[in-house]
C-alpha atoms as a PDB file:
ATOM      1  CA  UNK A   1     -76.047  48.295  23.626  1.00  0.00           C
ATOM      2  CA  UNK A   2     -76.966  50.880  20.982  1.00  0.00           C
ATOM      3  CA  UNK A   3     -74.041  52.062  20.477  1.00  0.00           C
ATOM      4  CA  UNK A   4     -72.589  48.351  20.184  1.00  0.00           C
ATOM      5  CA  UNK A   5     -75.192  47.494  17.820  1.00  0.00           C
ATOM      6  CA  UNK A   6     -74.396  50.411  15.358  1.00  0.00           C
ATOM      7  CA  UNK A   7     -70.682  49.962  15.179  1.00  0.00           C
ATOM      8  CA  UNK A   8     -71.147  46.391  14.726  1.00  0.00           C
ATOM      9  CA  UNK A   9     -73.494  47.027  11.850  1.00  0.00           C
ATOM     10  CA  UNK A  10     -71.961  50.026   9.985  1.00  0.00           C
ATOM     11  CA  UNK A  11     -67.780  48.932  10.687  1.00  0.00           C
ATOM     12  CA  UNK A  12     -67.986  44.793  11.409  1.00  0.00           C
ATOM     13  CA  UNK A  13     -70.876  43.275   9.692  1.00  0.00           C
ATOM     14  CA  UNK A  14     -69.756  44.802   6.031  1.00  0.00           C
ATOM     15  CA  UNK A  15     -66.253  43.524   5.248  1.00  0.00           C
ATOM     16  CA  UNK A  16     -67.078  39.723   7.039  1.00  0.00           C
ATOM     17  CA  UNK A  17     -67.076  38.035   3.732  1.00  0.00           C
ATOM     18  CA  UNK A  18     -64.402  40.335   2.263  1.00  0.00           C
ATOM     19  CA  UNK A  19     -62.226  39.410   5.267  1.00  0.00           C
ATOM     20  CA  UNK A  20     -62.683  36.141   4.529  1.00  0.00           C
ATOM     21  CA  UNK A  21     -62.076  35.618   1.112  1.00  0.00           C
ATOM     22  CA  UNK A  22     -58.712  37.339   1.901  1.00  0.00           C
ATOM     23  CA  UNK A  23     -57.419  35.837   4.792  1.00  0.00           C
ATOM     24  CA  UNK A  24     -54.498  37.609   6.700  1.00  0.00           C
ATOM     25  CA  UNK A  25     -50.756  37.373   5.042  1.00  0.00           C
ATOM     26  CA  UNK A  26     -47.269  37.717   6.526  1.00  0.00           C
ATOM     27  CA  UNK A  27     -44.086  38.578   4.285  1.00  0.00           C
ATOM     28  CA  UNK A  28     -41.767  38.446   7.090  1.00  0.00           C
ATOM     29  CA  UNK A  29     -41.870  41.351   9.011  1.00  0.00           C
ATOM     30  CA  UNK A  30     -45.682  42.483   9.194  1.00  0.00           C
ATOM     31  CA  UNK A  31     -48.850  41.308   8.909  1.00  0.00           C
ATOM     32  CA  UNK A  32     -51.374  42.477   6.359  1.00  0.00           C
ATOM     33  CA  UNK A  33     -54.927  42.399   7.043  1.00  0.00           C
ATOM     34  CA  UNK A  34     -57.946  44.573   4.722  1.00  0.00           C
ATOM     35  CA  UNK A  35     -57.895  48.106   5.366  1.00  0.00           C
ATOM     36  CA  UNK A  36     -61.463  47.348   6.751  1.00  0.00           C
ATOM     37  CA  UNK A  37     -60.365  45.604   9.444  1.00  0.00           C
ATOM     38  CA  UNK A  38     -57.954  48.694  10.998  1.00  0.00           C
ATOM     39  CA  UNK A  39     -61.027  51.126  10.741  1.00  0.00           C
ATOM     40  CA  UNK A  40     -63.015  48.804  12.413  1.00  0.00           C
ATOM     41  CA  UNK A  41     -60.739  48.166  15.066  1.00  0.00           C
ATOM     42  CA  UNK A  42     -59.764  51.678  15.441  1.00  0.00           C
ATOM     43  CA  UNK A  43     -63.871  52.570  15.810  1.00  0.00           C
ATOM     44  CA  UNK A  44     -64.103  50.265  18.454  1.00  0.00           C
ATOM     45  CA  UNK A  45     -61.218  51.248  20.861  1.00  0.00           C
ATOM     46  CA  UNK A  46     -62.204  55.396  19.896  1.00  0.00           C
ATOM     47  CA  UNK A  47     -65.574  54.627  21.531  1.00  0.00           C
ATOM     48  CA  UNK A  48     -63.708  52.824  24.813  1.00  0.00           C
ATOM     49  CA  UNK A  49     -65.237  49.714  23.764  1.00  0.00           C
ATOM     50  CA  UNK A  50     -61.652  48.095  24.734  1.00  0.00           C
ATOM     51  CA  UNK A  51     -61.090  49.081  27.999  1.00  0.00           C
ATOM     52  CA  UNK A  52     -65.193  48.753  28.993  1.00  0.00           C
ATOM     53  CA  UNK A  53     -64.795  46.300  31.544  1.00  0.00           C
ATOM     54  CA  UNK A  54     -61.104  47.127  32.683  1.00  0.00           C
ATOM     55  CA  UNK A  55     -60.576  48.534  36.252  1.00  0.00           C
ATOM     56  CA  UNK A  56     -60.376  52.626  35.929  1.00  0.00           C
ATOM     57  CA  UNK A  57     -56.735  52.677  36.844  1.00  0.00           C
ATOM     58  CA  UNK A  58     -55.917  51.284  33.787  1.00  0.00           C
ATOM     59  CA  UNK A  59     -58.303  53.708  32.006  1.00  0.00           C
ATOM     60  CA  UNK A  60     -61.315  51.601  31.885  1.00  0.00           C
ATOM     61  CA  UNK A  61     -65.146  52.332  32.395  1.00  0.00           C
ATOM     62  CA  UNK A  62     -65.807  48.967  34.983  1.00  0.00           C
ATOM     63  CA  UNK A  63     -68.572  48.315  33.101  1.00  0.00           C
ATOM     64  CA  UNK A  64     -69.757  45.304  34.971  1.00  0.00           C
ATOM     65  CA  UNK A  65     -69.212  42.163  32.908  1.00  0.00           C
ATOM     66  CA  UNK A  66     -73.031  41.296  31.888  1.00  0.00           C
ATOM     67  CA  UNK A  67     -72.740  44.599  30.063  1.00  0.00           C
ATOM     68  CA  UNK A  68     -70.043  43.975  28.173  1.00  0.00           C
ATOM     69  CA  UNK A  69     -70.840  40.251  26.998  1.00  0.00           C
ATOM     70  CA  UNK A  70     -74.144  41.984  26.013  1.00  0.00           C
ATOM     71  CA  UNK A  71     -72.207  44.652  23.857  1.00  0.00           C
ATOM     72  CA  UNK A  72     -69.763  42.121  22.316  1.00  0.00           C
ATOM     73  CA  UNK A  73     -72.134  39.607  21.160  1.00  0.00           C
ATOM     74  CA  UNK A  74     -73.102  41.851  18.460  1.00  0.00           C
ATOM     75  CA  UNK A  75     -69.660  42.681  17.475  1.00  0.00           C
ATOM     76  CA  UNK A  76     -68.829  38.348  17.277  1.00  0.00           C
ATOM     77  CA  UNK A  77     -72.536  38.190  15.304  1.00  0.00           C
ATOM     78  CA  UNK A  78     -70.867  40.567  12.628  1.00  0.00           C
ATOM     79  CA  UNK A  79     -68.006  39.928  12.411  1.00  0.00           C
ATOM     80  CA  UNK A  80     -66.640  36.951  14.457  1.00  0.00           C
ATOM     81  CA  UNK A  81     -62.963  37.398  12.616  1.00  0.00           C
ATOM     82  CA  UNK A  82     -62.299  40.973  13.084  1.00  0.00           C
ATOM     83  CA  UNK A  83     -63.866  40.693  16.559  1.00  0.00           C
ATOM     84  CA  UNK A  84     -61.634  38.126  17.816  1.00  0.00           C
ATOM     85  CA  UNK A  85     -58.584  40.982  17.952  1.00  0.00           C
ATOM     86  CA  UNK A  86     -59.786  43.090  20.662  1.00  0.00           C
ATOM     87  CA  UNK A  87     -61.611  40.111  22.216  1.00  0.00           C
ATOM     88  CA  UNK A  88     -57.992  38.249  22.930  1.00  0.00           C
ATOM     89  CA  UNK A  89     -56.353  41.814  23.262  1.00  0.00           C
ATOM     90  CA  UNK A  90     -58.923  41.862  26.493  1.00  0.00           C
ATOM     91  CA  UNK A  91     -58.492  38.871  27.408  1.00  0.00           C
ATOM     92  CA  UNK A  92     -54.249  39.723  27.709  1.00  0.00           C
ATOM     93  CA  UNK A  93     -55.240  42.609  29.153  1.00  0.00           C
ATOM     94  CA  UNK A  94     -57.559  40.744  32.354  1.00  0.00           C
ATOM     95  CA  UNK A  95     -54.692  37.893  32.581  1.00  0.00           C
ATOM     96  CA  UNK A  96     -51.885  40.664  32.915  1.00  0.00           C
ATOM     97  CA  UNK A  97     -54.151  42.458  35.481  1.00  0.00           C
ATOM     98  CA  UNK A  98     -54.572  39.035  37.679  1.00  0.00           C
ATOM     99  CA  UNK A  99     -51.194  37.806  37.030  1.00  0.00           C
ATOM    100  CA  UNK A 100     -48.718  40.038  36.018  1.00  0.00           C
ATOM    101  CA  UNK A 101     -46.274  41.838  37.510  1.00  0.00           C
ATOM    102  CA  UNK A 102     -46.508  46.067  38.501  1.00  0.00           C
ATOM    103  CA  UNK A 103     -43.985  46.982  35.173  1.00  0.00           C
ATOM    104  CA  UNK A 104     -46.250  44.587  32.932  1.00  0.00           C
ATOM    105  CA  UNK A 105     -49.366  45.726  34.020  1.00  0.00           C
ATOM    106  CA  UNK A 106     -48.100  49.327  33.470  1.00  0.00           C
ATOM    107  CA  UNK A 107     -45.705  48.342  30.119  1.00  0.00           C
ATOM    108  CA  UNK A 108     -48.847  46.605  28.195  1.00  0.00           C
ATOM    109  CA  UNK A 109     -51.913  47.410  29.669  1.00  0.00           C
ATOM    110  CA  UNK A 110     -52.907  50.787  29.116  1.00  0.00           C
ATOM    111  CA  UNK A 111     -51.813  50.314  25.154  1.00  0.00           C
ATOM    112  CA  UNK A 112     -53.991  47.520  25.185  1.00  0.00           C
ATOM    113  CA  UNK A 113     -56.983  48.929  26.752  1.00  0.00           C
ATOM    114  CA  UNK A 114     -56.295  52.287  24.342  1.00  0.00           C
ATOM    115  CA  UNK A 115     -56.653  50.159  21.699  1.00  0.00           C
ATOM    116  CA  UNK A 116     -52.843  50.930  20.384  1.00  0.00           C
ATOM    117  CA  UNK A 117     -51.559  47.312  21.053  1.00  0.00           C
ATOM    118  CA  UNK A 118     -53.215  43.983  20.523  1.00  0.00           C
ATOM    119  CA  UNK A 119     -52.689  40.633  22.483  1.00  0.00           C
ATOM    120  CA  UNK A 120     -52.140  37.665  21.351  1.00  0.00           C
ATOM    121  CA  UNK A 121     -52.490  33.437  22.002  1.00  0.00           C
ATOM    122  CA  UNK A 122     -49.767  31.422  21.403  1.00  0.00           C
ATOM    123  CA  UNK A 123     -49.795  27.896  21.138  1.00  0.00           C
ATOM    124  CA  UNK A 124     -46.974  26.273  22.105  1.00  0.00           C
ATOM    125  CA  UNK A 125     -47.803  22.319  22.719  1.00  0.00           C
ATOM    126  CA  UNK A 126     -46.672  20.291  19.008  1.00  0.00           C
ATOM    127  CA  UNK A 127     -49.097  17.435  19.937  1.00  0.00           C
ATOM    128  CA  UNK A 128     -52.130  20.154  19.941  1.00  0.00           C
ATOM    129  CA  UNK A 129     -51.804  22.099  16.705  1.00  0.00           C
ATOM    130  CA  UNK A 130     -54.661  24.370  16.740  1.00  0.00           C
ATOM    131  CA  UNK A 131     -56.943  22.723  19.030  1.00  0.00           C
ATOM    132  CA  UNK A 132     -57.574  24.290  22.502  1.00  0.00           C
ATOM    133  CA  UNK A 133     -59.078  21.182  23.642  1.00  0.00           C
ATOM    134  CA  UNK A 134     -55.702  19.209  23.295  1.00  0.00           C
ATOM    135  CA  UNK A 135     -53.658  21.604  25.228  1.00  0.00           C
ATOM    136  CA  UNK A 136     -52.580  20.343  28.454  1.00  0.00           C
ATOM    137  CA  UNK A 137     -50.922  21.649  31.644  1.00  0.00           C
ATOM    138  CA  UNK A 138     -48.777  20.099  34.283  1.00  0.00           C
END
C-alpha cells in the first residue's frame, strides 16, 4: 500500500489535469497520449503492479484480490484516466485467463501482465454508443 501510494502520488496524481486538457489523438496509425502518461505506465508495470493479482504462471505475485483493490484505489484517486490503461489491460488479462484458449493465454498474457501490451474494450452494439448500461447480450 506504500508503495501504491507513492507511485500514485509522484507519477499519476501530477499530469491528471495536464492529461486532461489534452485528451488522447489518433492520426491514423498511432495514438498519441502526454509523455507523462508512458512514464507513468511504465513505473507501474516496473514495480509488478500489473501482474499483482495474476496467477504465477503467467508471472504474477497472486496477491489476493483485497490487496490489490486496496493498491489501485489510490492509483484511480490520482489519476482515474491514466489508471484506466492497466486497469482494462488486467481486466483482458483475467478474461483471457478464464476464457481463452492455451495459445491466447500464452500469445497475450504475459505481455500484458509485463506491462509491454495493453488491453482494450470495444464496443460494438450501435444502439449503445458509449454507455455500458445499454449493452445487451443474447
Amino acid at each position: 500500500l506504500d508503495l501504491s501510494e507513492t507511485l500514485a502520488t509522484r507519477h499519476f496524481a501530477p499530469h491528471n489535469k495536464l492529461a486532461d486538457a489534452h485528451e488522447p489523438t489518433f492520426d491514423g496509425e498511432r495514438v498519441h497520449v502526454v509523455p507523462e502518461v508512458g512514464e507513468a505506465l511504465k513505473v507501474f508495470a516496473g514495480a509488478g503492479l500489473t501482474s499483482a493479482g495474476l496467477d504465477a504462471s503467467v508471472g504474477g505475485m497472486q496477491l489476493p484480490r483485497v490487496v490489490t483493490d486496496a493498491c489501485f484505489a489510490w492509483f484511480q484517486a490520482a489519476n482515474v484516466g491514466t489508471s484506466a490503461y492497466p486497469f482494462l489491460t488486467i481486466g483482458n488479462a483475467n478474461l483471457l485467463l478464464a476464457h481463452g484458449s492455451r495459445e491466447q493465454i500464452d500469445t497475450f498474457v504475459r505481455p500484458m501482465a509485463e506491462g509491454r501490451w495493453f488491453g482494450t474494450m470495444c464496443l460494438s452494439e450501435p444502439q449503445a454508443g458509449s454507455s455500458l448500461a445499454d449493452v445487451r447480450t443474447r
